[in-house]
PDB file of N, CA and C in Angstrom:
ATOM      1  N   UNK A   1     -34.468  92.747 145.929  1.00  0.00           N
ATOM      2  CA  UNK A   1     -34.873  93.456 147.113  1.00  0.00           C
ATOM      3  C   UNK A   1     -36.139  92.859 147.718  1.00  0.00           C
ATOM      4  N   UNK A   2     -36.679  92.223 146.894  1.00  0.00           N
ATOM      5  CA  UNK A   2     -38.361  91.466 147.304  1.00  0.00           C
ATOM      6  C   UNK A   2     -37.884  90.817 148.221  1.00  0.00           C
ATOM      7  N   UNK A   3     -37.095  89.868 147.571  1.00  0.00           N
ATOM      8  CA  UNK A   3     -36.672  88.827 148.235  1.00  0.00           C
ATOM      9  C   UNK A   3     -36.007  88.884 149.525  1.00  0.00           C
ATOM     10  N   UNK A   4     -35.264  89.814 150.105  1.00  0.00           N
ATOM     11  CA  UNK A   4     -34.662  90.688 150.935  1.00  0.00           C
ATOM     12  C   UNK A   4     -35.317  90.632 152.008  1.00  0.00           C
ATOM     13  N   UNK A   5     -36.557  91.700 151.313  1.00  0.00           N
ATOM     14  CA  UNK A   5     -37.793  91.913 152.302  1.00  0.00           C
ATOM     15  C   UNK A   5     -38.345  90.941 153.020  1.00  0.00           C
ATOM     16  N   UNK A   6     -38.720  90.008 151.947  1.00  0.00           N
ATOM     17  CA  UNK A   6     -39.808  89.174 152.369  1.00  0.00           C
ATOM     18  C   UNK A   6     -39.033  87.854 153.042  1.00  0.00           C
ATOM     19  N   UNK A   7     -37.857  87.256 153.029  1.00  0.00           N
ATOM     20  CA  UNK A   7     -37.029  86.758 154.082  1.00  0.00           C
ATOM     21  C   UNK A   7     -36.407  87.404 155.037  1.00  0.00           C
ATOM     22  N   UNK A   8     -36.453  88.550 155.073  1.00  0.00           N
ATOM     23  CA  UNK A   8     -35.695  89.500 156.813  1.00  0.00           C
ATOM     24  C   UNK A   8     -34.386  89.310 156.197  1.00  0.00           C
ATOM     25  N   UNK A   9     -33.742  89.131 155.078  1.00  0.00           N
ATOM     26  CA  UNK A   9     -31.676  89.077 155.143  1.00  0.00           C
ATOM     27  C   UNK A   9     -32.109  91.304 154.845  1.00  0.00           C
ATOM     28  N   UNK A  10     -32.036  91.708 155.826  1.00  0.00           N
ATOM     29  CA  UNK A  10     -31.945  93.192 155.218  1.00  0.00           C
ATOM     30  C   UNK A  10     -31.201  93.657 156.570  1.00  0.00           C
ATOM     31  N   UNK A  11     -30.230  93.087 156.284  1.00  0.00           N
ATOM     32  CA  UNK A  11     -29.399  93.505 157.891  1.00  0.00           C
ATOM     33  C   UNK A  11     -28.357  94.694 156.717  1.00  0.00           C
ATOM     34  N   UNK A  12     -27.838  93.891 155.668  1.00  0.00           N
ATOM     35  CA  UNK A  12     -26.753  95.039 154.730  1.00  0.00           C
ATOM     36  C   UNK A  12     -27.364  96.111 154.297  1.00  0.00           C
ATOM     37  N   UNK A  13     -28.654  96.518 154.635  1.00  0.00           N
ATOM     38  CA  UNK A  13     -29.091  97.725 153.930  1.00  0.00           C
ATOM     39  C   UNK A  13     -28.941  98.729 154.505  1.00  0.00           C
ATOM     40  N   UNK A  14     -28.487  98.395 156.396  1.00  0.00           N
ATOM     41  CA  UNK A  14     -28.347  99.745 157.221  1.00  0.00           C
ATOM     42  C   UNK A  14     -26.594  99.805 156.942  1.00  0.00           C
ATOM     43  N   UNK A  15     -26.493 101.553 156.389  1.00  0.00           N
ATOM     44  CA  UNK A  15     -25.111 101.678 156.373  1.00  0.00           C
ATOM     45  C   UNK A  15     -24.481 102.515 157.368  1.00  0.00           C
ATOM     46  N   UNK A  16     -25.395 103.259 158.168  1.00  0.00           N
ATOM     47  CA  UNK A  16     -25.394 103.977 159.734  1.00  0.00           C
ATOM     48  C   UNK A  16     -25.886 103.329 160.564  1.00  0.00           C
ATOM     49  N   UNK A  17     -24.950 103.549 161.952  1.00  0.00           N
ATOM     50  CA  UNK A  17     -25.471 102.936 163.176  1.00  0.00           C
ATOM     51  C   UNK A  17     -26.748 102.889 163.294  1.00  0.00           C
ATOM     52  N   UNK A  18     -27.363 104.627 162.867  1.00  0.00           N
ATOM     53  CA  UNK A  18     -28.950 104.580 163.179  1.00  0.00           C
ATOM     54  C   UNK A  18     -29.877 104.251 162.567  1.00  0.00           C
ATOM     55  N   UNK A  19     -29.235 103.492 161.266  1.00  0.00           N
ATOM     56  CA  UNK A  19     -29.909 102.919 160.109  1.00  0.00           C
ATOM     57  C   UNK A  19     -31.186 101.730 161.155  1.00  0.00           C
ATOM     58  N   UNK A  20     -32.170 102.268 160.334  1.00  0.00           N
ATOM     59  CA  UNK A  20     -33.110 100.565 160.741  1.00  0.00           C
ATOM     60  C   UNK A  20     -33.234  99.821 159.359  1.00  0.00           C
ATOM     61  N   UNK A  21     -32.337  99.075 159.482  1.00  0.00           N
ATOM     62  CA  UNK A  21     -32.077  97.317 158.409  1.00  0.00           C
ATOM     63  C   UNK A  21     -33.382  97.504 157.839  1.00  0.00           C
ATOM     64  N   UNK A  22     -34.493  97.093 158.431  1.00  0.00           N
ATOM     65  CA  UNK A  22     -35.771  96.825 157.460  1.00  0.00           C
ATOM     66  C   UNK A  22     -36.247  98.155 157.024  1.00  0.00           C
ATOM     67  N   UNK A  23     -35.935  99.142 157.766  1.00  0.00           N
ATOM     68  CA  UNK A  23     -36.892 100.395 157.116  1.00  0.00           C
ATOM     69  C   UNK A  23     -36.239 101.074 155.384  1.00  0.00           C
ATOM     70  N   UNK A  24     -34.404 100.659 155.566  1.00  0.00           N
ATOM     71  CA  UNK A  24     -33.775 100.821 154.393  1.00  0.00           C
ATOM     72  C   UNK A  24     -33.873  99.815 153.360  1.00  0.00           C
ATOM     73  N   UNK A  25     -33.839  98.446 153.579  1.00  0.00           N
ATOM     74  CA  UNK A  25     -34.582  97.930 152.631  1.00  0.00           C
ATOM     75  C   UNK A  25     -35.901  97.957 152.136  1.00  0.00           C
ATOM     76  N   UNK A  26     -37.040  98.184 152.990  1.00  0.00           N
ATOM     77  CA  UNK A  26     -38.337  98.705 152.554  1.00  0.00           C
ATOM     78  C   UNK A  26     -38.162  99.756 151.528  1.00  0.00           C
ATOM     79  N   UNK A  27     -37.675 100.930 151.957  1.00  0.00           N
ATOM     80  CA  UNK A  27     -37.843 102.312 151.316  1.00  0.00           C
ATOM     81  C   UNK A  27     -37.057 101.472 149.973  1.00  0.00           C
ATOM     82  N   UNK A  28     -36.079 100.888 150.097  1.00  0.00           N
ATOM     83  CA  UNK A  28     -35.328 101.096 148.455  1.00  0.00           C
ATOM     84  C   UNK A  28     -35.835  99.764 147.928  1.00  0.00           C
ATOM     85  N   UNK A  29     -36.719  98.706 148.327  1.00  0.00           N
ATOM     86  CA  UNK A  29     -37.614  98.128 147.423  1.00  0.00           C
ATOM     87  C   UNK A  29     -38.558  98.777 146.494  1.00  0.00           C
ATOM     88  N   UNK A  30     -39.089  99.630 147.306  1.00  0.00           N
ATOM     89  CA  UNK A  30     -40.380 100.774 146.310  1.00  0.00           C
ATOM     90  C   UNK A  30     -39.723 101.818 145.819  1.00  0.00           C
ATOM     91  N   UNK A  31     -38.735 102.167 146.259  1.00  0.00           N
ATOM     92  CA  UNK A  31     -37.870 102.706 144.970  1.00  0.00           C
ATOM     93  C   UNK A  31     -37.650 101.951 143.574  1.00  0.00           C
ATOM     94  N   UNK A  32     -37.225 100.919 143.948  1.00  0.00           N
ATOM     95  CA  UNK A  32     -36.897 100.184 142.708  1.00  0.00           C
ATOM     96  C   UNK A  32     -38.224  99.678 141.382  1.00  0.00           C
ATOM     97  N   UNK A  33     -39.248  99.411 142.539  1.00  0.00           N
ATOM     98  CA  UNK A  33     -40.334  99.494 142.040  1.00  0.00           C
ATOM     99  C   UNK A  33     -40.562 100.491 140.515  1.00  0.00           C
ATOM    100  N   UNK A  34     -40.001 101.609 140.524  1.00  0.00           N
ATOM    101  CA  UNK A  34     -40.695 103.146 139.720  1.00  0.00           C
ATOM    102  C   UNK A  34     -39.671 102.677 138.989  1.00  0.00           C
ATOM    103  N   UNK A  35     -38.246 101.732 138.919  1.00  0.00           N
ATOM    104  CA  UNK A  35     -37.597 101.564 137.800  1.00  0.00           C
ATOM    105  C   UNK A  35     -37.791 100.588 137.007  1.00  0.00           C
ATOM    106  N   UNK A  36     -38.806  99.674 137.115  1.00  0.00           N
ATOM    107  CA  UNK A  36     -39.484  99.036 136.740  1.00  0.00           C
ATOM    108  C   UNK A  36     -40.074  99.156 135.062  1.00  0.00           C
ATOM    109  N   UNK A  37     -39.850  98.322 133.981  1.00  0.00           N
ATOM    110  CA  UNK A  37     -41.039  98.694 133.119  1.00  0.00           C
ATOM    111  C   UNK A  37     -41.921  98.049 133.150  1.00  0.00           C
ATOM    112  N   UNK A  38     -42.904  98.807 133.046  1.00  0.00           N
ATOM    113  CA  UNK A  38     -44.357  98.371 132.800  1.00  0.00           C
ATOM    114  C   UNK A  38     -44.991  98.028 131.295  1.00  0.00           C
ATOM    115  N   UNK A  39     -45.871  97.260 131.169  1.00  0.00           N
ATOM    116  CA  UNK A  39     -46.150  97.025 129.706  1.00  0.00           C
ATOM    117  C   UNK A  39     -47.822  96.719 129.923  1.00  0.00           C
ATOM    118  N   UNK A  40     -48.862  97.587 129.087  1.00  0.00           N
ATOM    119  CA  UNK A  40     -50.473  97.239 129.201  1.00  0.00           C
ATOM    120  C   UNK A  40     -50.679  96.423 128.769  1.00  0.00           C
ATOM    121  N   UNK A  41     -51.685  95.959 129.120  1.00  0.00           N
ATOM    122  CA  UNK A  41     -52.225  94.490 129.073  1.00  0.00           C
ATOM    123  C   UNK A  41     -52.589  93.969 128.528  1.00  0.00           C
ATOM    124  N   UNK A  42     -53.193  95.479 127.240  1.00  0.00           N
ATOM    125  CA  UNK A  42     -53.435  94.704 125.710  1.00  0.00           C
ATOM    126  C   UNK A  42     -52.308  94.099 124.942  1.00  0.00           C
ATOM    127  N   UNK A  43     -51.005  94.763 125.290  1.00  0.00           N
ATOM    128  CA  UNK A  43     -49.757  94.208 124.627  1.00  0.00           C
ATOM    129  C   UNK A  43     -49.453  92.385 125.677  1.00  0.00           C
ATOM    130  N   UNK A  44     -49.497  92.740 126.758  1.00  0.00           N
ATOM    131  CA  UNK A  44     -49.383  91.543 127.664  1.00  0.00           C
ATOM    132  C   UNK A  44     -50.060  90.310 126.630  1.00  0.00           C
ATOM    133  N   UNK A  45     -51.664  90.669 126.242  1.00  0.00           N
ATOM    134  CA  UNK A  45     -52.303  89.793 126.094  1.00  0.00           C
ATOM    135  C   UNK A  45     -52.337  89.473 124.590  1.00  0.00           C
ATOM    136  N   UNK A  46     -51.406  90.904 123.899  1.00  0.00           N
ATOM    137  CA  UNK A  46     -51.183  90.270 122.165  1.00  0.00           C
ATOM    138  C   UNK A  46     -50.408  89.048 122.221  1.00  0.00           C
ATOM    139  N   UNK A  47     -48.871  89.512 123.317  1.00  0.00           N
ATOM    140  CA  UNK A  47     -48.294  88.332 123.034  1.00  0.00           C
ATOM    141  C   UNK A  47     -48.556  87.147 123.369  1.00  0.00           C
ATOM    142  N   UNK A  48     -49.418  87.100 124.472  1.00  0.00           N
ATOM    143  CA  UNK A  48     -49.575  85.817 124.570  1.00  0.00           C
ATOM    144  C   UNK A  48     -50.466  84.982 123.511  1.00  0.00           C
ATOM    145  N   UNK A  49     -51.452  85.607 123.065  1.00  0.00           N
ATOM    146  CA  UNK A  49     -51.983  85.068 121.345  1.00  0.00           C
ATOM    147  C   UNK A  49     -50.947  85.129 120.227  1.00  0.00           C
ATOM    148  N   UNK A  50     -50.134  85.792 120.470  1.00  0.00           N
ATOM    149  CA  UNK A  50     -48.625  85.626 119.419  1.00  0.00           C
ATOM    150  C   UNK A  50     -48.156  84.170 119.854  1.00  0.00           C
ATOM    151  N   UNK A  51     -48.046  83.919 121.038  1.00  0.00           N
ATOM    152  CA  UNK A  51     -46.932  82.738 121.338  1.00  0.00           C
ATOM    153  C   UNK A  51     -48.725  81.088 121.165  1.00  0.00           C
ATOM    154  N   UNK A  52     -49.550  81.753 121.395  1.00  0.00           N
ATOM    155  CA  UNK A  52     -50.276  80.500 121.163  1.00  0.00           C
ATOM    156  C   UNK A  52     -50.332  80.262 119.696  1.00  0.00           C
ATOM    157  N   UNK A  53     -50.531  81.352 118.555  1.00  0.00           N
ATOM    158  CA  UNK A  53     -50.680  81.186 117.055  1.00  0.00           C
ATOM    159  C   UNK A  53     -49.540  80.535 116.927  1.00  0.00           C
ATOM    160  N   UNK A  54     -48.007  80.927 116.968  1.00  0.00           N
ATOM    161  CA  UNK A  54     -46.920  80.097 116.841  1.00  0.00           C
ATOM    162  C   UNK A  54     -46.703  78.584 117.403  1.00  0.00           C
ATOM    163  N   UNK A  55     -47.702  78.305 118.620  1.00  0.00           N
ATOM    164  CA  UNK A  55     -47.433  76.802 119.172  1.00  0.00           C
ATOM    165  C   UNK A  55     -48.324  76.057 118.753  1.00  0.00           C
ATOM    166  N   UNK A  56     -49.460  76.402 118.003  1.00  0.00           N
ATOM    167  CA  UNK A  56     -50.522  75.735 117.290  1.00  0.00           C
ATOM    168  C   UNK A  56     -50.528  75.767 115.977  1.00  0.00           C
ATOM    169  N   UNK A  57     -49.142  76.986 115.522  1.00  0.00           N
ATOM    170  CA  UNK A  57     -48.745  76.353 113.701  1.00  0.00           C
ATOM    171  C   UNK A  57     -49.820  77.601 113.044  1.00  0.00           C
ATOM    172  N   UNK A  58     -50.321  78.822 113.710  1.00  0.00           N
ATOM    173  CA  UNK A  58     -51.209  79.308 112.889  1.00  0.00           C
ATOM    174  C   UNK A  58     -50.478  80.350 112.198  1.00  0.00           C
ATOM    175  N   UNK A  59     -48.959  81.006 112.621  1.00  0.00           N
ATOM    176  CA  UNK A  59     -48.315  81.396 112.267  1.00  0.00           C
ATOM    177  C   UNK A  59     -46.828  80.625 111.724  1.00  0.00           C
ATOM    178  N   UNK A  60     -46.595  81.104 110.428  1.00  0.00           N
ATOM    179  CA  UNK A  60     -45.367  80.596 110.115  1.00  0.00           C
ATOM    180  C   UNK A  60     -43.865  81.069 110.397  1.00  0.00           C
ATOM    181  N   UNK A  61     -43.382  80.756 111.064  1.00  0.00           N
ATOM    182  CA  UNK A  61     -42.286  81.428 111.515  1.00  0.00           C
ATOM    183  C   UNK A  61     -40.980  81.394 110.358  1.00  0.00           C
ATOM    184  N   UNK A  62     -40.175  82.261 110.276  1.00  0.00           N
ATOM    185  CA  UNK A  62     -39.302  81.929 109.205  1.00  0.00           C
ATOM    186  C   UNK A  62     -37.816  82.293 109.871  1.00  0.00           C
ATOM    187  N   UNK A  63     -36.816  81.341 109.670  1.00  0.00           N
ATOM    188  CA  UNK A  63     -35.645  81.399 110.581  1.00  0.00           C
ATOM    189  C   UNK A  63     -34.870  82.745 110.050  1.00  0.00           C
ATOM    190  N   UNK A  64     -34.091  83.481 111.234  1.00  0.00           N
ATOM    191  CA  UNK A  64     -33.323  84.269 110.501  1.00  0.00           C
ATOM    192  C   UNK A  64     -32.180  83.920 110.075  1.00  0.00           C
ATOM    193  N   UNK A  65     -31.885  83.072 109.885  1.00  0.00           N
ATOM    194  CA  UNK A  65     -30.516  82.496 109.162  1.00  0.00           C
ATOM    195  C   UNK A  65     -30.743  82.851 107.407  1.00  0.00           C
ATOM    196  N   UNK A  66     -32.134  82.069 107.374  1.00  0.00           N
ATOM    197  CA  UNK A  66     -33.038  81.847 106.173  1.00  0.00           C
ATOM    198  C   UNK A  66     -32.852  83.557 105.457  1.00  0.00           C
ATOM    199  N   UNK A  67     -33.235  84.523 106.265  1.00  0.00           N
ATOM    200  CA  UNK A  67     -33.973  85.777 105.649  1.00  0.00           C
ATOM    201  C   UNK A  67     -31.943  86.501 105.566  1.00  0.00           C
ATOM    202  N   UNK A  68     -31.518  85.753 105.648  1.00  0.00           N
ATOM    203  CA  UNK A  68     -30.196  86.579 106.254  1.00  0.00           C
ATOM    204  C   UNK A  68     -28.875  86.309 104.604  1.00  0.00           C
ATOM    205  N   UNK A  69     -29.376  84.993 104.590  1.00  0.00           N
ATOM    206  CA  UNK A  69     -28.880  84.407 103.303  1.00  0.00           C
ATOM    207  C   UNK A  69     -29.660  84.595 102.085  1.00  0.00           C
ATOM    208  N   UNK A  70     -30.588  84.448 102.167  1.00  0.00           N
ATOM    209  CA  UNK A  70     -31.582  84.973 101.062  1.00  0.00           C
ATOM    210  C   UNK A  70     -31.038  86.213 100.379  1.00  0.00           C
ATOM    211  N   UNK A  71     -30.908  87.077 101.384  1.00  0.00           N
ATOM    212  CA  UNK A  71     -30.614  88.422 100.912  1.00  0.00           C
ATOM    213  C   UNK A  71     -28.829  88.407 100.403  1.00  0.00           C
ATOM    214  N   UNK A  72     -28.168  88.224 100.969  1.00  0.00           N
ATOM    215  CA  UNK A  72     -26.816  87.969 100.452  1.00  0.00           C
ATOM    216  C   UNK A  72     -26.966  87.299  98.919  1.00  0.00           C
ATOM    217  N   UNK A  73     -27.439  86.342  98.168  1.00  0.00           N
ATOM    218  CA  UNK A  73     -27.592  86.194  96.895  1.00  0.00           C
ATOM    219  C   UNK A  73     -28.094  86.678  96.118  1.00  0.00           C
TER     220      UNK A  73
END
Protein backbone atom coordinates (compact mmCIF):
# COMPACT_ATOMS: atom_id res chain seq x y z
CA UNK A 1 0.00 0.00 0.00
CA UNK A 2 3.19 2.36 0.61
CA UNK A 3 4.09 1.75 -2.47
CA UNK A 4 0.63 2.51 -3.95
CA UNK A 5 0.67 5.70 -2.22
CA UNK A 6 3.78 6.93 -2.82
CA UNK A 7 3.68 6.18 -6.81
CA UNK A 8 -0.16 7.47 -7.39
CA UNK A 9 -1.16 3.50 -8.96
CA UNK A 10 -4.29 3.99 -6.32
CA UNK A 11 -6.79 4.27 -9.04
CA UNK A 12 -8.09 0.26 -7.81
CA UNK A 13 -8.76 1.40 -4.41
CA UNK A 14 -11.96 3.45 -5.42
CA UNK A 15 -14.74 0.77 -5.56
CA UNK A 16 -17.68 3.58 -5.87
CA UNK A 17 -18.13 6.11 -8.39
CA UNK A 18 -17.73 8.55 -5.44
CA UNK A 19 -14.79 6.83 -4.21
CA UNK A 20 -11.62 9.30 -4.23
CA UNK A 21 -8.68 6.69 -5.50
CA UNK A 22 -6.13 8.44 -3.21
CA UNK A 23 -8.26 9.16 -0.20
CA UNK A 24 -9.09 5.08 -0.15
CA UNK A 25 -5.75 4.15 -0.50
CA UNK A 26 -4.50 6.66 2.11
CA UNK A 27 -7.11 5.64 4.75
CA UNK A 28 -6.30 1.77 4.20
CA UNK A 29 -2.45 2.36 4.22
CA UNK A 30 -2.77 3.56 8.01
CA UNK A 31 -5.00 1.00 8.55
CA UNK A 32 -2.63 -1.48 7.72
CA UNK A 33 -0.16 0.30 9.59
CA UNK A 34 -1.98 -0.94 13.33
CA UNK A 35 -1.52 -4.54 11.70
CA UNK A 36 1.79 -4.21 11.79
CA UNK A 37 4.19 -5.85 14.47
CA UNK A 38 6.19 -3.88 16.30
CA UNK A 39 9.29 -5.04 18.20
CA UNK A 40 11.42 -2.49 21.02
CA UNK A 41 14.49 -1.57 20.38
CA UNK A 42 16.18 -3.23 23.06
CA UNK A 43 15.19 -6.53 21.31
CA UNK A 44 15.95 -4.71 17.77
CA UNK A 45 19.35 -4.01 19.20
CA UNK A 46 19.92 -7.63 21.06
CA UNK A 47 19.70 -9.05 17.78
CA UNK A 48 21.72 -7.21 16.09
CA UNK A 49 24.71 -8.02 18.77
CA UNK A 50 23.36 -11.66 18.32
CA UNK A 51 24.08 -11.56 14.53
CA UNK A 52 27.54 -9.58 15.12
CA UNK A 53 28.75 -12.30 18.06
CA UNK A 54 27.86 -15.05 15.41
CA UNK A 55 29.81 -13.19 12.37
CA UNK A 56 32.87 -12.56 14.49
CA UNK A 57 32.88 -16.37 15.88
CA UNK A 58 32.07 -15.13 19.52
CA UNK A 59 29.25 -17.40 19.54
CA UNK A 60 29.26 -21.02 18.61
CA UNK A 61 26.57 -22.01 16.63
CA UNK A 62 25.60 -25.69 16.56
CA UNK A 63 23.71 -27.17 13.43
CA UNK A 64 20.35 -28.61 13.95
CA UNK A 65 20.88 -31.60 12.04
CA UNK A 66 23.75 -32.14 14.72
CA UNK A 67 21.32 -31.66 17.95
CA UNK A 68 18.62 -33.70 16.00
CA UNK A 69 20.80 -36.90 15.58
CA UNK A 70 22.52 -36.70 18.69
CA UNK A 71 19.40 -37.25 20.35
CA UNK A 72 18.07 -40.17 18.21
CA UNK A 73 21.20 -42.38 19.54
Amino acid sequence: MWRDLVTGNYEDYALLGDDDPYEECYQWFWTSINLDETYPKEFLEYLNELIEDIENGRVELTPLYKNLTEDLE
